[in-house]
PDB file of N, CA and C in Angstrom:
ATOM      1  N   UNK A   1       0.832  -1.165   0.000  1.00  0.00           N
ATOM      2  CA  UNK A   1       0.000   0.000   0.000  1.00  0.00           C
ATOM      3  C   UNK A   1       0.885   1.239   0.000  1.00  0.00           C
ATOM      4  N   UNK A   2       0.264   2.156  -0.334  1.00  0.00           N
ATOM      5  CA  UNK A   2       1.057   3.650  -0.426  1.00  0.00           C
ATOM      6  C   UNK A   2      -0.062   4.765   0.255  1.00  0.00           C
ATOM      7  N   UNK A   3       0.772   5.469   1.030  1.00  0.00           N
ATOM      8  CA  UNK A   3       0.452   6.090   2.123  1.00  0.00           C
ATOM      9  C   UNK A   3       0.262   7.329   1.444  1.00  0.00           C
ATOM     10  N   UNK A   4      -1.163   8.554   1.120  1.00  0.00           N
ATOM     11  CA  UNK A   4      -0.982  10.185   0.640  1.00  0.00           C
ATOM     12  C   UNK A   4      -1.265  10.899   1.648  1.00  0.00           C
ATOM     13  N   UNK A   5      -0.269  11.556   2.800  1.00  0.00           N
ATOM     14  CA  UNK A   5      -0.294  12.249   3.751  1.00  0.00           C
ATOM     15  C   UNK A   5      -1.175  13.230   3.908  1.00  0.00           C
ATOM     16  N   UNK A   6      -1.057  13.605   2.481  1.00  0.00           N
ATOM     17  CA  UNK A   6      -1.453  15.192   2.169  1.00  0.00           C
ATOM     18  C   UNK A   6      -3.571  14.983   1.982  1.00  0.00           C
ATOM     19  N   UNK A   7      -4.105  13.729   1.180  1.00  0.00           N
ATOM     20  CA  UNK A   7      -5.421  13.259   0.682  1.00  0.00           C
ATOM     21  C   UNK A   7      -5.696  12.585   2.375  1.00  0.00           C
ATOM     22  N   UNK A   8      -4.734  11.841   3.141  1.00  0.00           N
ATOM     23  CA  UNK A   8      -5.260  11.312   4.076  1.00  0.00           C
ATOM     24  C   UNK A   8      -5.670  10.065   3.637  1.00  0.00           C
ATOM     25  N   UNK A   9      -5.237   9.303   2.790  1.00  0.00           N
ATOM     26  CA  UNK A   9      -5.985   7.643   2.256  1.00  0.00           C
ATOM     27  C   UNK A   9      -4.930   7.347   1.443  1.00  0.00           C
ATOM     28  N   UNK A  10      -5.125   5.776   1.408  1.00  0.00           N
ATOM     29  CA  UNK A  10      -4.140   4.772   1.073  1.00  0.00           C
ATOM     30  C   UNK A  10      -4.555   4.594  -0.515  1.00  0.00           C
ATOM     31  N   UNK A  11      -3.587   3.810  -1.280  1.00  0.00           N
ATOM     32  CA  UNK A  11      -3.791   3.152  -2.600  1.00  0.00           C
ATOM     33  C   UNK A  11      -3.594   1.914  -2.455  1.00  0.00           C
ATOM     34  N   UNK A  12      -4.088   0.699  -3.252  1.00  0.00           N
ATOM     35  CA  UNK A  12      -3.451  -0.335  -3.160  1.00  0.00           C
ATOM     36  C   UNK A  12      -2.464  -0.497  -4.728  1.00  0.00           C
ATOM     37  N   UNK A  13      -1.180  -0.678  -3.888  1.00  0.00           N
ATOM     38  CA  UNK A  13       0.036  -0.915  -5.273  1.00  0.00           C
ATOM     39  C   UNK A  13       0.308  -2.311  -5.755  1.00  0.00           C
ATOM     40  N   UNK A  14       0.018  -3.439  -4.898  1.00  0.00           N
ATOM     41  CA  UNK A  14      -0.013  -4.717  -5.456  1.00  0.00           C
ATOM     42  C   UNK A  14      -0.777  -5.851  -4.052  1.00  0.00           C
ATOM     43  N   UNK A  15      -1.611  -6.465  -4.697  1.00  0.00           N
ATOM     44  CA  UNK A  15      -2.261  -7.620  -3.990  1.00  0.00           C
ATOM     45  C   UNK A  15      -1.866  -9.030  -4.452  1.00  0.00           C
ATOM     46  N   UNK A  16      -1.365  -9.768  -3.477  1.00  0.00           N
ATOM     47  CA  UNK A  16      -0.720 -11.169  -4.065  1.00  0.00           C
ATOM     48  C   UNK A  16      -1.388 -11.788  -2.891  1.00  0.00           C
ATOM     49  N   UNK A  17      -2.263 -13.099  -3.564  1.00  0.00           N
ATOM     50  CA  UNK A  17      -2.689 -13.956  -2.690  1.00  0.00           C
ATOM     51  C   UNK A  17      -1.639 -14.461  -1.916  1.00  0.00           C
ATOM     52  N   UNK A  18      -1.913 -15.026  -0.209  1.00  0.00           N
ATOM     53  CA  UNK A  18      -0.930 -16.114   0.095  1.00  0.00           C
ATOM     54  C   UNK A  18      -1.471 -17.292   0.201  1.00  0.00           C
ATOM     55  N   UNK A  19      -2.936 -17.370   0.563  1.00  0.00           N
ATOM     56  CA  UNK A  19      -3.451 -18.666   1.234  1.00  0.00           C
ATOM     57  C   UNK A  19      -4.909 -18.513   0.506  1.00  0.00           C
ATOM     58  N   UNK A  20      -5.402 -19.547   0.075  1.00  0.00           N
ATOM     59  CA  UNK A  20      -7.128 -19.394   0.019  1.00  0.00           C
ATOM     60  C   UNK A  20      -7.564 -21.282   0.538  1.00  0.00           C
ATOM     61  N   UNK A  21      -8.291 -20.995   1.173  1.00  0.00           N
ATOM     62  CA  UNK A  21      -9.003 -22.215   1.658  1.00  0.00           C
ATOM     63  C   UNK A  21     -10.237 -21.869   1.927  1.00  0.00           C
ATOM     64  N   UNK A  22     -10.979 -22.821   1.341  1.00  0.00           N
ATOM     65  CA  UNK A  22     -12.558 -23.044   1.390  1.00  0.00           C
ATOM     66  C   UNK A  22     -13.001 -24.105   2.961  1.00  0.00           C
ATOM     67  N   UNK A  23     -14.354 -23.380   3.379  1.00  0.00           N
ATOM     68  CA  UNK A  23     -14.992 -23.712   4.391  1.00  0.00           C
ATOM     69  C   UNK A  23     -16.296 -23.799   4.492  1.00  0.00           C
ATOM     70  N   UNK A  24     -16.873 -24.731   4.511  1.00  0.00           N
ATOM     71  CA  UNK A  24     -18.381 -24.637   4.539  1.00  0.00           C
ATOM     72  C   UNK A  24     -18.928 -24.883   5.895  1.00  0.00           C
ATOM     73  N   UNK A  25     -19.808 -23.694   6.923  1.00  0.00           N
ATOM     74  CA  UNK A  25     -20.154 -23.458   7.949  1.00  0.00           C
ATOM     75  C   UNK A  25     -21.363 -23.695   7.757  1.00  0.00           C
ATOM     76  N   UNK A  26     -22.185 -24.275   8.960  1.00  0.00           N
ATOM     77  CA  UNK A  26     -23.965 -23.820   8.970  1.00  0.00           C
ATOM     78  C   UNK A  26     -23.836 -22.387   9.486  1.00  0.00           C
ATOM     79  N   UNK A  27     -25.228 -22.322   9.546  1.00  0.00           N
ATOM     80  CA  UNK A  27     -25.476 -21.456  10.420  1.00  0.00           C
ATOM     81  C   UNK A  27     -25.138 -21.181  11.584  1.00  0.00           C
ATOM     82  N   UNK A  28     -24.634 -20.191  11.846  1.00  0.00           N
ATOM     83  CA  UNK A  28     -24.361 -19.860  13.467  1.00  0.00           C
ATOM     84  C   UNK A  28     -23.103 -20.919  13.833  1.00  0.00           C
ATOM     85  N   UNK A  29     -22.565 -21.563  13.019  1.00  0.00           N
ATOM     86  CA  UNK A  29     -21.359 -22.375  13.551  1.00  0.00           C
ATOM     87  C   UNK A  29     -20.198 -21.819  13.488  1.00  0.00           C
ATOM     88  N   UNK A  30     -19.139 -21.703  14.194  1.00  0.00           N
ATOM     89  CA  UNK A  30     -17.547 -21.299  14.299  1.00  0.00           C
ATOM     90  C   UNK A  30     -16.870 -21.792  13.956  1.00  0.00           C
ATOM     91  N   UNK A  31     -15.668 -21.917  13.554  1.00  0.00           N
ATOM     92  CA  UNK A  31     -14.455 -22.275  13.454  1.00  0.00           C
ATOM     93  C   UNK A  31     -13.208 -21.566  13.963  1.00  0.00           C
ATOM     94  N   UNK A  32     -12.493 -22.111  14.104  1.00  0.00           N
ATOM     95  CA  UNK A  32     -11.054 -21.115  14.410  1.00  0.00           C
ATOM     96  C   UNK A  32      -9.904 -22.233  13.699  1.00  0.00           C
ATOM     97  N   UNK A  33      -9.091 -21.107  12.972  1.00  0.00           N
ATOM     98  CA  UNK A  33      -8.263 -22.161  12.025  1.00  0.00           C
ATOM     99  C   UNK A  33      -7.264 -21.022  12.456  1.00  0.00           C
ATOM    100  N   UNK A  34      -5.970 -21.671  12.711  1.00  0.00           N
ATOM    101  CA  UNK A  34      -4.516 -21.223  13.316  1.00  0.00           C
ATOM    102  C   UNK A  34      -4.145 -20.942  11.721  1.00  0.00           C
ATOM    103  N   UNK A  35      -3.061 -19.619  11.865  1.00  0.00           N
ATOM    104  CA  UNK A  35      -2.610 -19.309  10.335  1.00  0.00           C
ATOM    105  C   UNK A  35      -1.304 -18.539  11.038  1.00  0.00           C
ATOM    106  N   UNK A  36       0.425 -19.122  10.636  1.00  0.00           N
ATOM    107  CA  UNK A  36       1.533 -18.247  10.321  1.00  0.00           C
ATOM    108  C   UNK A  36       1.509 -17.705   8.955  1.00  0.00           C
ATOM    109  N   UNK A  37       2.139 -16.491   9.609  1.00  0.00           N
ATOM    110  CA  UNK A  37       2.587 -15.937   8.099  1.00  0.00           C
ATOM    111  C   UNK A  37       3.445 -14.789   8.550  1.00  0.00           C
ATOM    112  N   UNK A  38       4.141 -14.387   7.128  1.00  0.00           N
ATOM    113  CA  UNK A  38       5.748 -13.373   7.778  1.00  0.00           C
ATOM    114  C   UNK A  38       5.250 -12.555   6.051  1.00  0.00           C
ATOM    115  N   UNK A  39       5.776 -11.193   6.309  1.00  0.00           N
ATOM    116  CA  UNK A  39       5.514 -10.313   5.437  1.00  0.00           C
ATOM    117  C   UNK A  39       7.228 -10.301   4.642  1.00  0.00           C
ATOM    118  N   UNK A  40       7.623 -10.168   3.503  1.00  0.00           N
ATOM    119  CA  UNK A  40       8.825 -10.471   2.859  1.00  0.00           C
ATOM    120  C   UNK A  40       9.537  -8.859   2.724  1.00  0.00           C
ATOM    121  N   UNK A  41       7.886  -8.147   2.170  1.00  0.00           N
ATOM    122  CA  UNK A  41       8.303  -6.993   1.443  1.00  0.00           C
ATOM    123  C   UNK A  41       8.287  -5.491   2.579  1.00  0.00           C
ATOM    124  N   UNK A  42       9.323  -5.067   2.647  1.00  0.00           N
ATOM    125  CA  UNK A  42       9.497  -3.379   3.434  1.00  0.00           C
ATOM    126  C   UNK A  42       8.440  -2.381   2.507  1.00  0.00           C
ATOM    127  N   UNK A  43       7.900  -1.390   3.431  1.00  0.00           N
ATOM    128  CA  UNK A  43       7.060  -0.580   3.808  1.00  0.00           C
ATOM    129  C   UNK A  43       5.610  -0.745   4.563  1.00  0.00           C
ATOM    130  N   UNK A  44       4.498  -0.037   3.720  1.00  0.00           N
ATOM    131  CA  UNK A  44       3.069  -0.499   4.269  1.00  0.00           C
ATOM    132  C   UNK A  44       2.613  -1.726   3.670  1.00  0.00           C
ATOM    133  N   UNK A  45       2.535  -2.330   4.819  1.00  0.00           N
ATOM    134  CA  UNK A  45       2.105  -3.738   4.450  1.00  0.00           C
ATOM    135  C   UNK A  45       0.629  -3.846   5.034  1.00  0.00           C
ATOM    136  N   UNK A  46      -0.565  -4.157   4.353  1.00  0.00           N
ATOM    137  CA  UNK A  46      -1.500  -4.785   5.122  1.00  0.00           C
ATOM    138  C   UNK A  46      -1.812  -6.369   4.656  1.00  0.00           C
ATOM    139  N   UNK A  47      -1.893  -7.269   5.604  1.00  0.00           N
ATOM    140  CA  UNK A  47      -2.726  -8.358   5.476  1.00  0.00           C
ATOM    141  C   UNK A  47      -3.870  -8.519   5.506  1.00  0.00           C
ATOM    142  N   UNK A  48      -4.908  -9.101   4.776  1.00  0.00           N
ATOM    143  CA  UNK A  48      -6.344  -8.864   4.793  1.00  0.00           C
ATOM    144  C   UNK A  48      -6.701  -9.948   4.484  1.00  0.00           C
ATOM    145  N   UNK A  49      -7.820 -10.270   5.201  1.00  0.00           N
ATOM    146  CA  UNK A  49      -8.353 -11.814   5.335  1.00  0.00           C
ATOM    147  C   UNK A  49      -9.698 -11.522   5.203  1.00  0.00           C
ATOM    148  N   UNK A  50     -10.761 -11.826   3.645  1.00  0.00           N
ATOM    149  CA  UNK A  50     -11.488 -12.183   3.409  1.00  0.00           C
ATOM    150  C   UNK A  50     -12.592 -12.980   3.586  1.00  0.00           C
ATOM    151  N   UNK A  51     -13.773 -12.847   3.976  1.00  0.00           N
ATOM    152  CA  UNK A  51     -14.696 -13.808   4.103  1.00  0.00           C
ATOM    153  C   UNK A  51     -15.864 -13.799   2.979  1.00  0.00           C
ATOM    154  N   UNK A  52     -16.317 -14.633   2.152  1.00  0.00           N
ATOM    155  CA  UNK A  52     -17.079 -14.777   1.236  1.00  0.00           C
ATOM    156  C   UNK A  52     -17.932 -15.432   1.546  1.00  0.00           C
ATOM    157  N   UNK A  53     -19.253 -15.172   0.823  1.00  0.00           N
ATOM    158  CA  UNK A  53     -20.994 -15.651   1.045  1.00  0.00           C
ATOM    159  C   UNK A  53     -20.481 -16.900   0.512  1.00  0.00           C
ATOM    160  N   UNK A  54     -21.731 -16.899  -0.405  1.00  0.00           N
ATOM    161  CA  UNK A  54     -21.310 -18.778  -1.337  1.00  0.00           C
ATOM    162  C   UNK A  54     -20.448 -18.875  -2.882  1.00  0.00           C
ATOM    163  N   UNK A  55     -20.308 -17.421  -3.208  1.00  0.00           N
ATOM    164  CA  UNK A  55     -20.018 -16.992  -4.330  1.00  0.00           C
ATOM    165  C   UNK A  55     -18.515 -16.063  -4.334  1.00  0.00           C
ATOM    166  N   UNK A  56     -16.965 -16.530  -4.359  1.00  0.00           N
ATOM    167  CA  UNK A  56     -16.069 -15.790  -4.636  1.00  0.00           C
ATOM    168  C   UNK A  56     -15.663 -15.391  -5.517  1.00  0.00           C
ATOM    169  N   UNK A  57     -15.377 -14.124  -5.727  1.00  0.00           N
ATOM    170  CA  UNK A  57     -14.786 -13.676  -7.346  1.00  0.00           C
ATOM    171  C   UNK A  57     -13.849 -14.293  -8.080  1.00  0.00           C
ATOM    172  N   UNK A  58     -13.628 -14.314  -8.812  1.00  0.00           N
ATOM    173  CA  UNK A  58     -12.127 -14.560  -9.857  1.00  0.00           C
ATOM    174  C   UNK A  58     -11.492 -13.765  -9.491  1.00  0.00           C
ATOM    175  N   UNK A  59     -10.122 -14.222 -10.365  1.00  0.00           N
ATOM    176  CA  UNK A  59      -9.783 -13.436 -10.064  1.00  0.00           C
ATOM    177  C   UNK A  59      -8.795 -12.377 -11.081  1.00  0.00           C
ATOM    178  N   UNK A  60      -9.815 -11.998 -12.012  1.00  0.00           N
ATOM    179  CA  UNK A  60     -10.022 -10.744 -12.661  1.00  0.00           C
ATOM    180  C   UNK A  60     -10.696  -9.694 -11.372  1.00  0.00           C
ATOM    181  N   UNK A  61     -10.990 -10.512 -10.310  1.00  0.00           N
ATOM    182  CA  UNK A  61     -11.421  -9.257  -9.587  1.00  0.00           C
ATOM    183  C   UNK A  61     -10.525  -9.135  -8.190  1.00  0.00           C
ATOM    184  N   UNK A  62      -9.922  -7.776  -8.372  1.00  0.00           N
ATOM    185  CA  UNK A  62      -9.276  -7.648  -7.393  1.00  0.00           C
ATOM    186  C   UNK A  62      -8.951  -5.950  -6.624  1.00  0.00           C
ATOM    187  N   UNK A  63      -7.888  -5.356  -5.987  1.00  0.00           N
ATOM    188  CA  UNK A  63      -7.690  -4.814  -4.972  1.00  0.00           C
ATOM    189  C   UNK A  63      -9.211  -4.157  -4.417  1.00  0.00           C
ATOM    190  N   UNK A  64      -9.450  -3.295  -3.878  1.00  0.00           N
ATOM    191  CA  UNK A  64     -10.675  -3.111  -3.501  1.00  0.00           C
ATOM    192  C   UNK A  64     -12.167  -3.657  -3.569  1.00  0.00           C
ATOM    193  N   UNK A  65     -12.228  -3.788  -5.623  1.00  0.00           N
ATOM    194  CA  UNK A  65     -13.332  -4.637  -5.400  1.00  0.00           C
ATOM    195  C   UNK A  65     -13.356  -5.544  -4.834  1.00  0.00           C
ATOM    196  N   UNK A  66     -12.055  -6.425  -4.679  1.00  0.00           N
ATOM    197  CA  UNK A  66     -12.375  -7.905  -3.909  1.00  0.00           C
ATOM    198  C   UNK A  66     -12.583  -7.382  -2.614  1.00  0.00           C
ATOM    199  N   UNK A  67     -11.725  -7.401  -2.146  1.00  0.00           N
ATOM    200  CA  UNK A  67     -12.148  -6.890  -0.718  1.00  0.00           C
ATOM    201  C   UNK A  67     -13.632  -6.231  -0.426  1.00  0.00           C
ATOM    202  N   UNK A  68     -13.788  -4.910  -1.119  1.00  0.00           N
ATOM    203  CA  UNK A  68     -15.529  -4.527  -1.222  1.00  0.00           C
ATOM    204  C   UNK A  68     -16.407  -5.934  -1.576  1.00  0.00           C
ATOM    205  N   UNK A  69     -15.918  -6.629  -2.179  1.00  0.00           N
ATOM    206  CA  UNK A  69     -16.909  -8.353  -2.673  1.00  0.00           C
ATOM    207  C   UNK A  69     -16.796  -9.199  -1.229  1.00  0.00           C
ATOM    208  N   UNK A  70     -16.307  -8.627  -0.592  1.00  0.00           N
ATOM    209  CA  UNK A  70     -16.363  -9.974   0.541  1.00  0.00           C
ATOM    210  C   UNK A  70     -17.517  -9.825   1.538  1.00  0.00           C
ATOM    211  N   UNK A  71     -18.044 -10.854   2.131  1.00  0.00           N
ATOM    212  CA  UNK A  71     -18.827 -10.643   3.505  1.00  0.00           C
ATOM    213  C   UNK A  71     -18.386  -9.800   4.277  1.00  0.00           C
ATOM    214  N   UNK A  72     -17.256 -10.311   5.358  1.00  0.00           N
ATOM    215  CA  UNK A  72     -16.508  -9.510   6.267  1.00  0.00           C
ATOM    216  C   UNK A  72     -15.071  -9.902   5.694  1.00  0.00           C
ATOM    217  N   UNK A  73     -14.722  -8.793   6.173  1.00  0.00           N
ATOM    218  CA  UNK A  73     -13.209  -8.697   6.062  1.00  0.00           C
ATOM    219  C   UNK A  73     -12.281  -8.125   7.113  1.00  0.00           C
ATOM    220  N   UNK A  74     -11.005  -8.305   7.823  1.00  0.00           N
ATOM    221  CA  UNK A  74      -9.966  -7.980   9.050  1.00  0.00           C
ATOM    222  C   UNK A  74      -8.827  -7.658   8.143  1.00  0.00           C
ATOM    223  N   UNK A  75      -8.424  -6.965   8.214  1.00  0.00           N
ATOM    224  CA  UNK A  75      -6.902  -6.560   8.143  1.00  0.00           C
ATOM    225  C   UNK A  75      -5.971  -6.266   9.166  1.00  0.00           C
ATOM    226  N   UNK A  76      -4.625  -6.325   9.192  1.00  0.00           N
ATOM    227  CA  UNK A  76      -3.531  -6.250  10.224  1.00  0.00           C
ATOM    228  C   UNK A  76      -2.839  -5.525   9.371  1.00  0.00           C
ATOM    229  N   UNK A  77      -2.135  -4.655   9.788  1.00  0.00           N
ATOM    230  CA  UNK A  77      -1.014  -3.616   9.087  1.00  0.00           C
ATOM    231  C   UNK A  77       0.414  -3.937   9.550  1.00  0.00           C
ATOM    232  N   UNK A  78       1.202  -4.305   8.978  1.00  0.00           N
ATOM    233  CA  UNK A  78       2.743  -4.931   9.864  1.00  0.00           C
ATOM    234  C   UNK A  78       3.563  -3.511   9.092  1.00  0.00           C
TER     235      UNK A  78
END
């Protein structure tokens, strides 16, 4: 990501999947799935972890829209 001090908001400069795994929940059921991961590249880094209805994009679709396409979504900034 790239930081505009001056606008106050981010860009996204490149999105590279690391992990995708599929899960099928009922209703109202949980999971908790353990995940490492280490960031390679220096500056703003965010990680963002996606949650999708029953339907995920391709992936012709990506930085924001995907993210805007998801159910919920968390990010961590390292």
């Amino acid at each position: 990501m790239e930081f505009d001090n001056f606008t106050n908001t981010s860009r996204i400069i490149a999105m590279d999947p690391l992990w995708r795994r599929s899960f099928k929940l009922a209703n109202n059921e949980t999971t908790h799935i353990s995940y490492n991961l280490s960031v390679e590249k220096n500056g703003y880094n965010r990680v963002e972890f996606l949650l999708f209805n029953e339907t995920v994009p391709g992936p012709e679709v990506s930085n924001w829209d995907r993210i805007n396409a998801s159910y919920h979504d968390l990010h961590l900034w390292r």
